[in-house]
C-alpha atoms as a PDB file:
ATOM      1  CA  UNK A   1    -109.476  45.808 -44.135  1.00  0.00           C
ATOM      2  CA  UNK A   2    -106.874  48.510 -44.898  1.00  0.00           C
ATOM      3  CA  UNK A   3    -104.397  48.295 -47.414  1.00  0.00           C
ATOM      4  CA  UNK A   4    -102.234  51.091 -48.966  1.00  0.00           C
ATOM      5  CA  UNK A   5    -102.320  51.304 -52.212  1.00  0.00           C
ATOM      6  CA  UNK A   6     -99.801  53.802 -54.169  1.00  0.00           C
ATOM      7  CA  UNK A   7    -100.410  52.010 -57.706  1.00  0.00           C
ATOM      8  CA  UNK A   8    -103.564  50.918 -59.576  1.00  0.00           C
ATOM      9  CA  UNK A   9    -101.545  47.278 -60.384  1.00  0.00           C
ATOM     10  CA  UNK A  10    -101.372  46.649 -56.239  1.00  0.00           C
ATOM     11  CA  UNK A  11    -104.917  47.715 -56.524  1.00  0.00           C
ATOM     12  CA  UNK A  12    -106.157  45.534 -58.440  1.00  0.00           C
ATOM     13  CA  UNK A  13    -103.816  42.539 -57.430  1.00  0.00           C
ATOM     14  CA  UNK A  14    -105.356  43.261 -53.584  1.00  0.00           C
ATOM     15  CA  UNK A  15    -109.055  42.979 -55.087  1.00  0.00           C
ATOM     16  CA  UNK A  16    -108.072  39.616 -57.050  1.00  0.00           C
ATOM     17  CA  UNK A  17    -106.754  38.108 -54.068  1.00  0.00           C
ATOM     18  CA  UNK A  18    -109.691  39.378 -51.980  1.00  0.00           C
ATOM     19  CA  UNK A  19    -112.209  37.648 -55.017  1.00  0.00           C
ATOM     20  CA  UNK A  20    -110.497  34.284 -54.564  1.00  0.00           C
ATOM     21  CA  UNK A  21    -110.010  34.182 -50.513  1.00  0.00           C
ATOM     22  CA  UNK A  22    -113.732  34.650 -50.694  1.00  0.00           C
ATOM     23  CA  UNK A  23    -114.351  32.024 -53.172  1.00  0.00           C
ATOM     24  CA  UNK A  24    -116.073  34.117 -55.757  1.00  0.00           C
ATOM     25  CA  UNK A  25    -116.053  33.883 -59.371  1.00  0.00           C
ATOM     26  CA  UNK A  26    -115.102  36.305 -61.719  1.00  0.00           C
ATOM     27  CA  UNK A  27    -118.635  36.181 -63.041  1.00  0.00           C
ATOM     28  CA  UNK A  28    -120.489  36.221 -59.602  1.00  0.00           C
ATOM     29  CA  UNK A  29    -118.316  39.224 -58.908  1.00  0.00           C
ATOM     30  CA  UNK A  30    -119.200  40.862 -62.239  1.00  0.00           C
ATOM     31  CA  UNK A  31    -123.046  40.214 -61.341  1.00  0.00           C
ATOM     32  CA  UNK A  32    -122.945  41.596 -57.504  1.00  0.00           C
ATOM     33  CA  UNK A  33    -121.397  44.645 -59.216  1.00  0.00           C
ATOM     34  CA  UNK A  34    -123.283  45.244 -62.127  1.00  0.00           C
ATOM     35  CA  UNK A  35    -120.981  44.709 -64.400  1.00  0.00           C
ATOM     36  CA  UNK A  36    -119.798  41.844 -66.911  1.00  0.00           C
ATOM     37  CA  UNK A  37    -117.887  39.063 -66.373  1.00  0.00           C
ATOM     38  CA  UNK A  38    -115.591  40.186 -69.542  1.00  0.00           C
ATOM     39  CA  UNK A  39    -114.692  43.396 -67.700  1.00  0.00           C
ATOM     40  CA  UNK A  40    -113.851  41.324 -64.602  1.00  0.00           C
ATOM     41  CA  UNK A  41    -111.732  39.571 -66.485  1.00  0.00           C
ATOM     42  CA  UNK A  42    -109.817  42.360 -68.591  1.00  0.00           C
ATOM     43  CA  UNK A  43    -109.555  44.140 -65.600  1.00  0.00           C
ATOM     44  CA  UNK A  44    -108.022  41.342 -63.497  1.00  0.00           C
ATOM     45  CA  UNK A  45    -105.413  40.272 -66.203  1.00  0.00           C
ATOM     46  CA  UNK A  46    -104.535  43.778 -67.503  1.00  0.00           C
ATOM     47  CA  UNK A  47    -103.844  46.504 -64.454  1.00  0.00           C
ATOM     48  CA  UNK A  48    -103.080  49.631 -65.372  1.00  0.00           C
ATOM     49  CA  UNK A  49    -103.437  49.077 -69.082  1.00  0.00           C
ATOM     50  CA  UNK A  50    -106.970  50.132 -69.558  1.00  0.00           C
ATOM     51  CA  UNK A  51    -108.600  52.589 -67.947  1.00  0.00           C
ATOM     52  CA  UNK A  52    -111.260  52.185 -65.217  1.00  0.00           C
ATOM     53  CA  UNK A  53    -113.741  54.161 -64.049  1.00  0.00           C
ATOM     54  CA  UNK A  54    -113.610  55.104 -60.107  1.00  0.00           C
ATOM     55  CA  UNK A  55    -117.335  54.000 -59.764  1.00  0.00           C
ATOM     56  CA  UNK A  56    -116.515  50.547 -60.659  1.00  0.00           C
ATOM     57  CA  UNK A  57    -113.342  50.539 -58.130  1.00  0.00           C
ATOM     58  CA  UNK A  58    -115.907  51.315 -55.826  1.00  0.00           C
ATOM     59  CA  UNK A  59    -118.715  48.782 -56.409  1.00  0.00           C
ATOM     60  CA  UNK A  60    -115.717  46.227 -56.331  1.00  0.00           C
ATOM     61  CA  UNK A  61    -114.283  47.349 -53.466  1.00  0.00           C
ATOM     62  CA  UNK A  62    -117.602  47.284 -51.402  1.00  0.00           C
ATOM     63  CA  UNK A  63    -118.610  44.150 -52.921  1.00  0.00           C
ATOM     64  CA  UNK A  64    -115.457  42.798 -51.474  1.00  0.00           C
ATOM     65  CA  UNK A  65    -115.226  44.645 -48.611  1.00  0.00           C
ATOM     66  CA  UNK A  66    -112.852  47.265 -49.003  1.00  0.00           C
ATOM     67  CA  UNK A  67    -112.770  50.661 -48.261  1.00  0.00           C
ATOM     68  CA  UNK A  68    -110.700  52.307 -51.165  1.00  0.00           C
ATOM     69  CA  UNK A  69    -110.191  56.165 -50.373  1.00  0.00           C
ATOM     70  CA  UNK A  70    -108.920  58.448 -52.300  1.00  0.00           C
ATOM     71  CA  UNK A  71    -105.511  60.915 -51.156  1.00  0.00           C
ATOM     72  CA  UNK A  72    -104.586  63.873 -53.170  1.00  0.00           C
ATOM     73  CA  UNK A  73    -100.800  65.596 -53.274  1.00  0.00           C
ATOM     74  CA  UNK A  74    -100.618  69.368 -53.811  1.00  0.00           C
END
C-alpha cells in the first residue's frame, strides 16, 4: 500500500484508519509493536503534537503493513 504522506497528521490519520479496517485494537496494536497501549492512544488522538520517534513509525507501519520511506529536500 502506498500513500504519500507530506505531514505527520496524514500520517498518522492513514495508520488509524489502517488499525480499524483491520479490526485491531489500540492495545493489540500497542502489543504487536512493543509498545503501550497509552502511547497508541496519545499518538492516535494528538498528531503532530508530541514527538515520535521514527523507530516506532516504523514498527507501526510494518505491523500494519505499510511501507513508510523517508524523502529528503536539499
Amino acid at each position: 500500500m502506498q500513500i504519500p504522506v507530506h505531514h505527520i497528521e496524514q500520517l498518522v490519520k492513514a495508520l488509524t484508519e489502517r488499525r480499524k479496517e483491520l479490526g485491531i485494537s489500540q492495545s493489540e496494536l500497542a502489543k504487536l509493536c512493543d509498545l503501550s497501549a497509552n502511547g497508541i492512544s496519545k499518538f492516535e488522538s494528538n498528531p503532530g503534537e508530541r514527538e515520535v520517534k521514527l523507530s516506532t513509525l516504523f514498527k507501526i507501519g510494518q505491523v500494519l503493513g505499510f511501507k513508510i520511506v523517508l524523502e529528503f529536500e536539499e
